[in-house]
C-alpha atoms as a PDB file:
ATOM      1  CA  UNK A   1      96.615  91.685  72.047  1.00  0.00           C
ATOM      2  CA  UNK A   2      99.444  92.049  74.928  1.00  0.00           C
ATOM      3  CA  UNK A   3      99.620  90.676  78.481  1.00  0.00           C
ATOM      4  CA  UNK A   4     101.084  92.542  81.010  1.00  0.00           C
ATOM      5  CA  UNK A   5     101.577  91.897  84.751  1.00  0.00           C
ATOM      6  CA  UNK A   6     102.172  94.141  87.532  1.00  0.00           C
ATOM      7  CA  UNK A   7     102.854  93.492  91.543  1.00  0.00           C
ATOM      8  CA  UNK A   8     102.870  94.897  94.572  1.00  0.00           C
ATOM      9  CA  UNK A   9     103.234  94.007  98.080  1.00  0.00           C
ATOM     10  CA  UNK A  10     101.094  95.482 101.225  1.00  0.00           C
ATOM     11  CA  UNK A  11     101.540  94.795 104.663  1.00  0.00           C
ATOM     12  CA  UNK A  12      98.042  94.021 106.602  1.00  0.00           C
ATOM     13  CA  UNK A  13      97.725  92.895 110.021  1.00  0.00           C
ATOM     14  CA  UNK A  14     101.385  92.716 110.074  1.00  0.00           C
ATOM     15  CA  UNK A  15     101.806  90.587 107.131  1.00  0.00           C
ATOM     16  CA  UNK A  16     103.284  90.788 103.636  1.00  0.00           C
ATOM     17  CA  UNK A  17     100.703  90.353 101.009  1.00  0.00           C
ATOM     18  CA  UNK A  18     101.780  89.903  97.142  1.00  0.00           C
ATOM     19  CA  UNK A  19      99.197  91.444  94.811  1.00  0.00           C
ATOM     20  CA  UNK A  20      99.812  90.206  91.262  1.00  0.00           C
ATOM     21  CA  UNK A  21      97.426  91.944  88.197  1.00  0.00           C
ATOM     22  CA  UNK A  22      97.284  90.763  84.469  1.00  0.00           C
ATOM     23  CA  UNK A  23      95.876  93.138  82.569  1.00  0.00           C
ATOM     24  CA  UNK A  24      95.166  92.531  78.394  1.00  0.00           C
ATOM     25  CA  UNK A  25      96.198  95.301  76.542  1.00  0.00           C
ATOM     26  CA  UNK A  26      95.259  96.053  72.559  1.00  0.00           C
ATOM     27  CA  UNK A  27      97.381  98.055  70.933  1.00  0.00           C
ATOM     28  CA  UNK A  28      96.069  97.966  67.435  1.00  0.00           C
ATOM     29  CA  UNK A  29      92.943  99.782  69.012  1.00  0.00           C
ATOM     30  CA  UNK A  30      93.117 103.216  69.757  1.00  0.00           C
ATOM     31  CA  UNK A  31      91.443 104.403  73.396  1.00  0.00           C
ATOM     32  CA  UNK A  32      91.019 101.230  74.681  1.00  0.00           C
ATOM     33  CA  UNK A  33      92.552 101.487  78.133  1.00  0.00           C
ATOM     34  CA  UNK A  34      94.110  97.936  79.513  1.00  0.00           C
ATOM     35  CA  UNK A  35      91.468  95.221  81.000  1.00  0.00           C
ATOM     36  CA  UNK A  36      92.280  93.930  84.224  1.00  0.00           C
ATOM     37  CA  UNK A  37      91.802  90.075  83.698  1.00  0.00           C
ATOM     38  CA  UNK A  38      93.115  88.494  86.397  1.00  0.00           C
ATOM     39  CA  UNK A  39      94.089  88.895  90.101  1.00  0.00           C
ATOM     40  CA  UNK A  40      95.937  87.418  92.832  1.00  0.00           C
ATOM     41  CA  UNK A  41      96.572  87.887  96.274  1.00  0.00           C
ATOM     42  CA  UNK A  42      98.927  85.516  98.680  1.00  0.00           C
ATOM     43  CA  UNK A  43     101.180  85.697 101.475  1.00  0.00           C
ATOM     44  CA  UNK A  44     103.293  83.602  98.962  1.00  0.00           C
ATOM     45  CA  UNK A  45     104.531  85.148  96.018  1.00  0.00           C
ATOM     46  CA  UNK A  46     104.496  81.534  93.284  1.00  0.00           C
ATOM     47  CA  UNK A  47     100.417  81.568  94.773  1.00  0.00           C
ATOM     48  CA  UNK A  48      99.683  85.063  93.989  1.00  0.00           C
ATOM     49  CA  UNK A  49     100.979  84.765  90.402  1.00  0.00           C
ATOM     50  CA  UNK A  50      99.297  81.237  90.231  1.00  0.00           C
ATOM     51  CA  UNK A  51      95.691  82.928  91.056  1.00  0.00           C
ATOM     52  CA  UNK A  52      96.634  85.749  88.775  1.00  0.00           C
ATOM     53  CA  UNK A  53      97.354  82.667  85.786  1.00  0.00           C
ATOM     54  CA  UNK A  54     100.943  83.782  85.682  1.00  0.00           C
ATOM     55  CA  UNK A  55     103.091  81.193  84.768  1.00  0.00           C
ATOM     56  CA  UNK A  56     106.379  82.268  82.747  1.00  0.00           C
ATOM     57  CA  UNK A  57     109.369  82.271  85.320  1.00  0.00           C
ATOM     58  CA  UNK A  58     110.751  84.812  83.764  1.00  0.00           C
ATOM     59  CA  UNK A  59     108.055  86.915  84.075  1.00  0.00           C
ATOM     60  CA  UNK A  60     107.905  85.951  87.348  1.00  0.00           C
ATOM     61  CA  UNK A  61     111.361  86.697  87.877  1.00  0.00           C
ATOM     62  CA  UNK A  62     111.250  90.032  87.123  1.00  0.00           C
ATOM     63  CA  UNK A  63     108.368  91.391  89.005  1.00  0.00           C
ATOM     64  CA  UNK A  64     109.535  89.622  91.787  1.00  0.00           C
ATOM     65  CA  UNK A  65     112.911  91.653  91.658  1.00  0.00           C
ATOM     66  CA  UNK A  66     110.908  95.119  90.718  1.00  0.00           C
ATOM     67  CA  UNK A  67     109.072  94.809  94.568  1.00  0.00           C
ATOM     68  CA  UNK A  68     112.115  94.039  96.147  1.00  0.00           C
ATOM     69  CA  UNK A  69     113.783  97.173  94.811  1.00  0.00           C
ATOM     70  CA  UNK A  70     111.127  98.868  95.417  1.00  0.00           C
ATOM     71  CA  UNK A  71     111.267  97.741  99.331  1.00  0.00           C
ATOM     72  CA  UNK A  72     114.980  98.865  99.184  1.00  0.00           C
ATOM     73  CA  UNK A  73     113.961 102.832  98.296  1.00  0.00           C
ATOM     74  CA  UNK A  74     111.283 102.863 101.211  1.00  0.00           C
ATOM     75  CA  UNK A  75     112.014 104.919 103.931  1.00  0.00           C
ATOM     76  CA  UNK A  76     110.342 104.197 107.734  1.00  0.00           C
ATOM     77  CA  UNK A  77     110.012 107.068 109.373  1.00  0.00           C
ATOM     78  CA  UNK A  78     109.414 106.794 113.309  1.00  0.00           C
ATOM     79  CA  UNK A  79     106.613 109.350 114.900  1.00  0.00           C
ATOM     80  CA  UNK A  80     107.439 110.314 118.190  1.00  0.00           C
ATOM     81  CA  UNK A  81     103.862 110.181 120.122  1.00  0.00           C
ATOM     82  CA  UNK A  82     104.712 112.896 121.934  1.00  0.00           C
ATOM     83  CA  UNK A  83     105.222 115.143 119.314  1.00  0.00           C
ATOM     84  CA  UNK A  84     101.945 113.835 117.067  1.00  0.00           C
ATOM     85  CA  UNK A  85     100.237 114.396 120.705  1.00  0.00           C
ATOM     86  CA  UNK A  86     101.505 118.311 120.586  1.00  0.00           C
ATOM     87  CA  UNK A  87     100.505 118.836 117.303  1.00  0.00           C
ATOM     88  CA  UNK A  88      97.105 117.552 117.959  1.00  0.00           C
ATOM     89  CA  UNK A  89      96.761 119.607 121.176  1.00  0.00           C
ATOM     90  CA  UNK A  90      97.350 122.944 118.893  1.00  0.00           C
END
């Protein structure tokens, strides 16, 4: 049996929100898809993985540095109400 951890952030109500999963995987069993078996979810990333009872700074470390380079590649694009309103009028 494996751990592995993935995160995330979303932004609700105008606030960053860290999702952290730990999912158990078993790769001595064939078709057994990974078990989700443990989930946080914090405004703080050390509380998310805390809920999510991830503990190993390294670990830690490295998700934390995945999100923020994926922040980096997102693009904002700006909709010009006027034009939405157009398109909506057609």
């Amino acid at each position: 049996m494996e751990a592995k951890y993935t995160a995330y952030t979303k932004v609700l109500e105008n606030k960053t929100f860290y999702f952290v999963k730990k999912f158990s995987i078993f790769p001595e069993v064939e078709n057994i898809p990974p078990i989700l078996e443990a989930y946080g979810m914090h405004t703080d990333f050390e509380k998310a993985c805390a809920i999510a009872l991830l503990n190993d700074p390294a670990i830690k470390k490295q998700l934390l540095s995945e999100i923020e380079g994926n922040n980096q590649l997102a693009k904002v694009v700006n909709l010009n109400s006027e034009i939405v309103n157009k398109k909506r009028a057609q």
